[in-house]
C-alpha atoms as a PDB file:
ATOM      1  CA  UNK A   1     -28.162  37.406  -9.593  1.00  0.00           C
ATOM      2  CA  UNK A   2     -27.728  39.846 -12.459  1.00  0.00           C
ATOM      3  CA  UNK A   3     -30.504  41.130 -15.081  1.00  0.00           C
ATOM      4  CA  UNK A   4     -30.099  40.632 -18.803  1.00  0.00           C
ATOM      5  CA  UNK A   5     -32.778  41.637 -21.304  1.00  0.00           C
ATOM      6  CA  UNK A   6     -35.277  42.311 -18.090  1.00  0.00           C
ATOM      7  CA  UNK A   7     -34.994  39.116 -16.996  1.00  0.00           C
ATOM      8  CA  UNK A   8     -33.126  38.258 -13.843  1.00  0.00           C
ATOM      9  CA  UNK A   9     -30.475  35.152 -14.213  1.00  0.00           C
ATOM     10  CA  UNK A  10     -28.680  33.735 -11.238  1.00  0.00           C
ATOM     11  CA  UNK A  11     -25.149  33.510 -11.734  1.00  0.00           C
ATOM     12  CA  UNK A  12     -23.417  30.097 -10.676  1.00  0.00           C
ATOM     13  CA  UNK A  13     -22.148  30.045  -6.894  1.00  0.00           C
ATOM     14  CA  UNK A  14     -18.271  29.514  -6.560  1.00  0.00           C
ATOM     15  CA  UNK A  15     -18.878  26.915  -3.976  1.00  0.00           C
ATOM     16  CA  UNK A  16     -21.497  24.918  -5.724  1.00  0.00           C
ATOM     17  CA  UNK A  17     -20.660  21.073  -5.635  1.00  0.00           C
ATOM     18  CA  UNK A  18     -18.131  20.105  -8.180  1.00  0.00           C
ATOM     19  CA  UNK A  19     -17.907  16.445  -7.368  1.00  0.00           C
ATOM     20  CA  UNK A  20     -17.498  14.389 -10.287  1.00  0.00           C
ATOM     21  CA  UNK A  21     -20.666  12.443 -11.720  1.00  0.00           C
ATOM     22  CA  UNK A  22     -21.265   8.927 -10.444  1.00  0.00           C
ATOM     23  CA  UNK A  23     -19.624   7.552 -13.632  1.00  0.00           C
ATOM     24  CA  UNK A  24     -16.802   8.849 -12.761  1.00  0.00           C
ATOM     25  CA  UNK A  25     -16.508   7.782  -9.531  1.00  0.00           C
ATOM     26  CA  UNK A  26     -17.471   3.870 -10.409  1.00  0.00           C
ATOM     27  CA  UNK A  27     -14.590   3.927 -13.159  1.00  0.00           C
ATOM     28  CA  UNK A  28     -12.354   4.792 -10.292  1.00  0.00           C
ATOM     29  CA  UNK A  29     -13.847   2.358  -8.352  1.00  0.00           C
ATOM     30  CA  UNK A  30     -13.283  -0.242 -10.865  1.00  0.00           C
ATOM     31  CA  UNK A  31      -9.573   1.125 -11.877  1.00  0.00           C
ATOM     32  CA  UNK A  32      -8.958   0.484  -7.880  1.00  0.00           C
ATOM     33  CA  UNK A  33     -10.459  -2.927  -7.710  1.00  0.00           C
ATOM     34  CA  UNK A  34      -8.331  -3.702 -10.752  1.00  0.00           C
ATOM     35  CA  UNK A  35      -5.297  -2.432 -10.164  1.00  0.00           C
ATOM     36  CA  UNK A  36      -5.136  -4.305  -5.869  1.00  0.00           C
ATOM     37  CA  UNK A  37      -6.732  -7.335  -8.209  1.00  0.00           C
ATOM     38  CA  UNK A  38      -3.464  -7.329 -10.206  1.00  0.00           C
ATOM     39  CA  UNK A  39      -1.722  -7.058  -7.110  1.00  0.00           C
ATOM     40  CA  UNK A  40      -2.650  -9.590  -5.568  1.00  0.00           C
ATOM     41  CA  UNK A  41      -1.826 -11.858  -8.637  1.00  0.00           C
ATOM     42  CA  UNK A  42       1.616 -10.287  -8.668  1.00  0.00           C
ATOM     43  CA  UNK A  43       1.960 -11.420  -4.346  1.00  0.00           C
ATOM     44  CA  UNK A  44       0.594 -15.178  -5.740  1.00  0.00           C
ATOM     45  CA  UNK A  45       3.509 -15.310  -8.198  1.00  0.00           C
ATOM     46  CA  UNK A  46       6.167 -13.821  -6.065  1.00  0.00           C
ATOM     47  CA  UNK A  47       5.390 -15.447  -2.780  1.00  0.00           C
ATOM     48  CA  UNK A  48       5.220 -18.820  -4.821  1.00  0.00           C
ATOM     49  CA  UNK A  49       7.464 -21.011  -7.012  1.00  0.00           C
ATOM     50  CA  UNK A  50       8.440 -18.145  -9.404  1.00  0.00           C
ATOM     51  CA  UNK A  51      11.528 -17.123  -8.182  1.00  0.00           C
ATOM     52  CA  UNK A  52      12.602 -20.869  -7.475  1.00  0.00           C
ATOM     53  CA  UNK A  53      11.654 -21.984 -11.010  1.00  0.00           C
ATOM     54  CA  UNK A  54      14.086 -19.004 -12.396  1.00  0.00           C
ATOM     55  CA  UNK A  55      17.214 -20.346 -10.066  1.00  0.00           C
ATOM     56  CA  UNK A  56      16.995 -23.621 -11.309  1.00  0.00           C
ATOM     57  CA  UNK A  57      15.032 -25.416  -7.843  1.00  0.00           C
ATOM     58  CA  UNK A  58      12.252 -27.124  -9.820  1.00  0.00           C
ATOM     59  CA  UNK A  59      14.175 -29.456 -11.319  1.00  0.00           C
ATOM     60  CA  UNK A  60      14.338 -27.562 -15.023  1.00  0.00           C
ATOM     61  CA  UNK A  61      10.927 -28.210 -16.024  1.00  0.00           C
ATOM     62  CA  UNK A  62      10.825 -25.593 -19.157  1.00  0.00           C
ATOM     63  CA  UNK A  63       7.284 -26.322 -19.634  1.00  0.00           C
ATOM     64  CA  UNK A  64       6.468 -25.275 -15.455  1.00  0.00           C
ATOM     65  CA  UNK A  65       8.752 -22.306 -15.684  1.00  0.00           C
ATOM     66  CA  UNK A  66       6.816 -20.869 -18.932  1.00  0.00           C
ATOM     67  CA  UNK A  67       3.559 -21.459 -16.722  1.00  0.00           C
ATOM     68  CA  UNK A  68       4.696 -19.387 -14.292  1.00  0.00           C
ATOM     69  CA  UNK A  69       6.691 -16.624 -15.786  1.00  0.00           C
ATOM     70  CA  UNK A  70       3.330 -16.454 -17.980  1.00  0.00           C
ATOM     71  CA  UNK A  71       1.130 -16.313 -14.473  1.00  0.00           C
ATOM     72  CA  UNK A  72       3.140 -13.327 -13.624  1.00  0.00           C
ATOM     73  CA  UNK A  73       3.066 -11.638 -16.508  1.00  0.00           C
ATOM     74  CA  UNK A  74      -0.726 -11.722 -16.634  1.00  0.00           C
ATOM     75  CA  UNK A  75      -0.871 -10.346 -12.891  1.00  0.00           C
ATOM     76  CA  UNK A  76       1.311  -7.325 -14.158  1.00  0.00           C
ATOM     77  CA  UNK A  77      -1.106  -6.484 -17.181  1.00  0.00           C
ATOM     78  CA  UNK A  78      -4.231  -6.659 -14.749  1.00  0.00           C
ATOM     79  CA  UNK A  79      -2.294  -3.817 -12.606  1.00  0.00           C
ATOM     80  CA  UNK A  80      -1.551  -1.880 -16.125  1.00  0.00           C
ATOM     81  CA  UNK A  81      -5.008  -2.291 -17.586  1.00  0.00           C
ATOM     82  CA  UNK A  82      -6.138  -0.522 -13.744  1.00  0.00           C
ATOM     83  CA  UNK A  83      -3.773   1.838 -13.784  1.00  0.00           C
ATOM     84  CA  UNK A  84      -4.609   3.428 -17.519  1.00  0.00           C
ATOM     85  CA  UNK A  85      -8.511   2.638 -16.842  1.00  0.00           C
ATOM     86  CA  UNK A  86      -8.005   5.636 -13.359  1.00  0.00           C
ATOM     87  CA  UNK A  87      -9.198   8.893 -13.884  1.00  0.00           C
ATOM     88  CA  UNK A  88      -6.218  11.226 -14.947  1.00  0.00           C
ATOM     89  CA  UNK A  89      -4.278  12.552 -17.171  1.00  0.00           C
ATOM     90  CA  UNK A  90      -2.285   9.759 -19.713  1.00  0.00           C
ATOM     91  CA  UNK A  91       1.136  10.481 -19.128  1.00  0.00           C
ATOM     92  CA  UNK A  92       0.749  10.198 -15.351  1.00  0.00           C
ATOM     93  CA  UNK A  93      -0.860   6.784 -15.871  1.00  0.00           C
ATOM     94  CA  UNK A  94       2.187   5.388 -18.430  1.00  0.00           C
ATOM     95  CA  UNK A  95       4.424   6.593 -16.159  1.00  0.00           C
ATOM     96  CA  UNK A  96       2.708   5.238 -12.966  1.00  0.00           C
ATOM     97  CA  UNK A  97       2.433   1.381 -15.279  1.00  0.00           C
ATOM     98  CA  UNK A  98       5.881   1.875 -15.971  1.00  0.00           C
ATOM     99  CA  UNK A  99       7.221   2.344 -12.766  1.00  0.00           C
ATOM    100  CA  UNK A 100       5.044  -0.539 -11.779  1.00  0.00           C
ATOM    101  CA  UNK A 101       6.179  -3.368 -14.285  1.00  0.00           C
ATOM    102  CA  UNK A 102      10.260  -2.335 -14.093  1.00  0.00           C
ATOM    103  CA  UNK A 103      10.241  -2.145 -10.240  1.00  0.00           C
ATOM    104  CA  UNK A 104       7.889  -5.466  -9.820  1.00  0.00           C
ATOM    105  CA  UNK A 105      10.053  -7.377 -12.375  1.00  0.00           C
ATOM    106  CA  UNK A 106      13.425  -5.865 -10.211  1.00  0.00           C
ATOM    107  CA  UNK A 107      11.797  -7.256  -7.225  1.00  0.00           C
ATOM    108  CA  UNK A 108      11.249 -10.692  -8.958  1.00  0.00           C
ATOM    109  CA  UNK A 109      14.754 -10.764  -9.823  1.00  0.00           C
ATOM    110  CA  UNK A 110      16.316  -9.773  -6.175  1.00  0.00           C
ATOM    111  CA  UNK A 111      14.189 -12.951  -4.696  1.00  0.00           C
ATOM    112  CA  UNK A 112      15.828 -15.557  -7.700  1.00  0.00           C
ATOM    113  CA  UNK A 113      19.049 -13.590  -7.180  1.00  0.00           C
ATOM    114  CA  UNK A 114      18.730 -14.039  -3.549  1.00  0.00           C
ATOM    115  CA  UNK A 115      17.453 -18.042  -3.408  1.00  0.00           C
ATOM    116  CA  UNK A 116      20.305 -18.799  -5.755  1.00  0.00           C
ATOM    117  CA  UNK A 117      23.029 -17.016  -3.880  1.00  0.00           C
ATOM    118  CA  UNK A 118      24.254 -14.675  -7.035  1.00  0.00           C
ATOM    119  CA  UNK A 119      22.753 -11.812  -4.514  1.00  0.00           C
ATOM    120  CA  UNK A 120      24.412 -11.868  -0.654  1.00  0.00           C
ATOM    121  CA  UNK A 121      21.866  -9.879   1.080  1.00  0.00           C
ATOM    122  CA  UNK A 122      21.687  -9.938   4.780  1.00  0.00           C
ATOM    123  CA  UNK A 123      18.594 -10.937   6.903  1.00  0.00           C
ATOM    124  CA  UNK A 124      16.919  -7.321   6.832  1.00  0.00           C
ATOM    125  CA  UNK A 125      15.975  -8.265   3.651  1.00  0.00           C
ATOM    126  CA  UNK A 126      13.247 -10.413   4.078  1.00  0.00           C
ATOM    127  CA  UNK A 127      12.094  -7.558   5.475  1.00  0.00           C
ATOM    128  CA  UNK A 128      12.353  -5.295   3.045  1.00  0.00           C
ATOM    129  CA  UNK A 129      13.055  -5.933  -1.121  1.00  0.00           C
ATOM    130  CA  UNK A 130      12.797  -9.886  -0.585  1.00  0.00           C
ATOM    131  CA  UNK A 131       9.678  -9.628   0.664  1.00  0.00           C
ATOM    132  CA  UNK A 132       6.364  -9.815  -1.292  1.00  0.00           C
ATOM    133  CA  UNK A 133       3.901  -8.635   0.703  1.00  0.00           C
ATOM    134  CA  UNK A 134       5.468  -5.638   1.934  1.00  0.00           C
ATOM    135  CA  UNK A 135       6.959  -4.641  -1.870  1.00  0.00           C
ATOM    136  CA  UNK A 136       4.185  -5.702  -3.682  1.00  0.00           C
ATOM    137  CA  UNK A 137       1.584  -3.137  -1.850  1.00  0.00           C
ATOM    138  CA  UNK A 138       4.146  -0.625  -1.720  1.00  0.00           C
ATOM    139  CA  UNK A 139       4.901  -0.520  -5.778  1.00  0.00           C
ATOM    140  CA  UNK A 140       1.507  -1.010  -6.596  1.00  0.00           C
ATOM    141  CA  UNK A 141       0.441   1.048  -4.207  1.00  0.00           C
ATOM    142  CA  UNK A 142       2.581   4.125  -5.101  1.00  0.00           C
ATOM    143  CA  UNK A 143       1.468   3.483  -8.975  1.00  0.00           C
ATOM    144  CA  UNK A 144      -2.021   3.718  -7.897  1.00  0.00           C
ATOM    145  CA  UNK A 145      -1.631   6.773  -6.321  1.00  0.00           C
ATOM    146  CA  UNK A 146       0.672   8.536  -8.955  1.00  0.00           C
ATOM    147  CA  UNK A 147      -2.204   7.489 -11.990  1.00  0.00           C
ATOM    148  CA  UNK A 148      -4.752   9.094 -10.018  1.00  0.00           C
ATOM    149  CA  UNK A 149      -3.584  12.166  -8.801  1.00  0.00           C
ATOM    150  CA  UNK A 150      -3.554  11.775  -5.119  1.00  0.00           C
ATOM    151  CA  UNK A 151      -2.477  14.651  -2.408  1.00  0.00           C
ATOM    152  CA  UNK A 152      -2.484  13.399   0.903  1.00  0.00           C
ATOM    153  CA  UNK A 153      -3.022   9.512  -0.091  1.00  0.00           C
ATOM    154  CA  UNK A 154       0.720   9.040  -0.305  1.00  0.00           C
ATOM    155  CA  UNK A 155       0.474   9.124   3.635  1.00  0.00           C
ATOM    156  CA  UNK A 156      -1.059   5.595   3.370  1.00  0.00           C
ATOM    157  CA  UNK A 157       2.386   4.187   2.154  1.00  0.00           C
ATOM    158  CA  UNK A 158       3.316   4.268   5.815  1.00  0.00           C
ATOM    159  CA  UNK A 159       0.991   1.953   6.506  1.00  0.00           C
ATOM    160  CA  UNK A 160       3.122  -0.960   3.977  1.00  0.00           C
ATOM    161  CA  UNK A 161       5.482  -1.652   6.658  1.00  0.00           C
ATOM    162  CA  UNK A 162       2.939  -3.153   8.894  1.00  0.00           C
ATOM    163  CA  UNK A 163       3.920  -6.042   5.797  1.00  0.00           C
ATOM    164  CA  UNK A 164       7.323  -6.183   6.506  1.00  0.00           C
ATOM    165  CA  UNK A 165       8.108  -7.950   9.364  1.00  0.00           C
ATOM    166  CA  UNK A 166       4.729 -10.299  10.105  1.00  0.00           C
ATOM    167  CA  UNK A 167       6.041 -12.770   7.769  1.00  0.00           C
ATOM    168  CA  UNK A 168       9.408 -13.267   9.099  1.00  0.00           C
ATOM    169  CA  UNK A 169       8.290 -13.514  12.781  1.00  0.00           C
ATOM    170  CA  UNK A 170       5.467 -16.276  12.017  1.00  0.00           C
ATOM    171  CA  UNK A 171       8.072 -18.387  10.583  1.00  0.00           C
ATOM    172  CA  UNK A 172      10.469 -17.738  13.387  1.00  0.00           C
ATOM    173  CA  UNK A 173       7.426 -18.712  15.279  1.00  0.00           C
ATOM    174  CA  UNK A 174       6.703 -22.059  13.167  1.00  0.00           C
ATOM    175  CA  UNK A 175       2.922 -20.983  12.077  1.00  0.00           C
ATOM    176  CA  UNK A 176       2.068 -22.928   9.457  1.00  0.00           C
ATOM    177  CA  UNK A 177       1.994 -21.532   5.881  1.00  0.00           C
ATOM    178  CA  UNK A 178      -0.974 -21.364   4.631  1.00  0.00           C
ATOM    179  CA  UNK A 179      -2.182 -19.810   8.214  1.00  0.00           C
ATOM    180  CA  UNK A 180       0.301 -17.041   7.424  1.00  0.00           C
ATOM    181  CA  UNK A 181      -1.010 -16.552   3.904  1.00  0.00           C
ATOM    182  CA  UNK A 182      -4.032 -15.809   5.424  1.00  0.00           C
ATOM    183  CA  UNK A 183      -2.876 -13.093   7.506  1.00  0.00           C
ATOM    184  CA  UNK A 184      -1.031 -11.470   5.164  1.00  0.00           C
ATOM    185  CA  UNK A 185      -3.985 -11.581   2.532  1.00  0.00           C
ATOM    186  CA  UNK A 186      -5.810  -9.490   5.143  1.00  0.00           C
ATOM    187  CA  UNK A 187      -3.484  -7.496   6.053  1.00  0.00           C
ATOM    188  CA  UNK A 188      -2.764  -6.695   2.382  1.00  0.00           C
ATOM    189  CA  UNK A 189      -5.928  -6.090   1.255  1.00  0.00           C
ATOM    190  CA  UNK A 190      -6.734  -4.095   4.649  1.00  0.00           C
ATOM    191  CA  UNK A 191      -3.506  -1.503   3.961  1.00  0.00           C
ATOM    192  CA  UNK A 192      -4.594  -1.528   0.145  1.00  0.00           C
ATOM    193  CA  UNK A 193      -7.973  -0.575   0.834  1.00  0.00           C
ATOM    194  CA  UNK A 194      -6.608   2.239   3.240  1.00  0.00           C
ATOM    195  CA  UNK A 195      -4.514   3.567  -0.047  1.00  0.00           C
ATOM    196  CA  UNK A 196      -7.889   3.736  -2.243  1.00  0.00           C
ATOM    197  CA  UNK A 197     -10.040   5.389   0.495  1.00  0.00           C
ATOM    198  CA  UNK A 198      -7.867   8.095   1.259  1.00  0.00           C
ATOM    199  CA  UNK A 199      -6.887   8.361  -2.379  1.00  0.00           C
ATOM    200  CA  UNK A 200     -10.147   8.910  -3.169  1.00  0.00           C
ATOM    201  CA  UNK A 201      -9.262   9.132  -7.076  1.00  0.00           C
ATOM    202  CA  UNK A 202     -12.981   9.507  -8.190  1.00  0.00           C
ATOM    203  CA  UNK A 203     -13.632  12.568  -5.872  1.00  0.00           C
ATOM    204  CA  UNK A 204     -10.294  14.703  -6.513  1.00  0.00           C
END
């Protein structure tokens, strides 16, 4: 409290709440939803015929190959358009949509390299850069975090590699495809949703 011109004014408390207002937090809300949205676009075209279209397996068809390079190309400017909608500053979102589309389209380019046989890389890579899932989540992922400023949301990241090797052993198994698709759908959108809640972009 302090007086000025006989009248007593209370002064603002240092620990009053200095959350952001709810339109804040439901454009990070919608950047999230966005950006995992684009993600899981990107996992559709890299888990599907992409790659084989690009080596040649499909038989040529220019007209399929354009379809599908054009699919993927969509599912990376959904995770751009999320990444520049988050709350924060602009040159940590161009850099975190950067980052995104080089690494995803590297990624892309492994799995062709790898299905043709340009690339020799042993079995720990389905684990790893020839797999979807796992690499998918974890670039996204890492973008998301980077365009919105997070502190201890890049923790989460850990959580990717429970991707990695699920794949790999239900084919080993013999579980059928689209059974495994399932599984991995949940468990993507169950790590990605992990990454957003302890990100927490529209409260930092």
């Amino acid at each position: 409290m302090r007086q000025t011109g006989g009248m007593t004014v209370a002064e603002p408390s240092p620990y009053a709440d200095t959350a952001p207002p709810p339109a804040s937090r439901g454009r990070g809300l919608a950047a999230a939803i966005t950006v995992f949205l684009g993600g899981y676009l990107v996992i559709q075209s890299l888990g599907g015929q992409l790659a084989a279209a690009l080596g040649g397996f499909l038989g040529g068809s220019a007209a399929l190959t354009a379809l599908l390079v054009s699919q993927f190309v969509f599912a990376l400017l959904v995770v751009v358009a999320g990444l520049l909608l988050a709350p924060g500053r602009a040159a940590a979102k161009l850099i975190a949509a950067a980052a995104a589309l080089v690494l995803l389209v590297v990624v892309l380019l492994l799995i062709s390299a790898r299905l043709t046989g340009a690339l020799r890389l042993g079995p720990e890579a389905s684990y790893t850069v020839a797999n979807p899932w796992f690499m998918t989540v974890l670039i996204v992922g890492a973008a998301w975090l980077l365009a919105s400023r997070a502190r201890l949301g890049w923790l989460t990241l850990i959580a990717a590699v429970l991707l990695s090797f699920p794949p790999t052993l239900m084919a080993i198994a013999g579980v059928e495809s689209a059974v495994t698709t399932i599984v991995m759908l949940t468990l993507s959108a169950v790590v990605g949703a992990l990454i957003v809640a302890v990100g927490r972009p529209w409260r930092s």
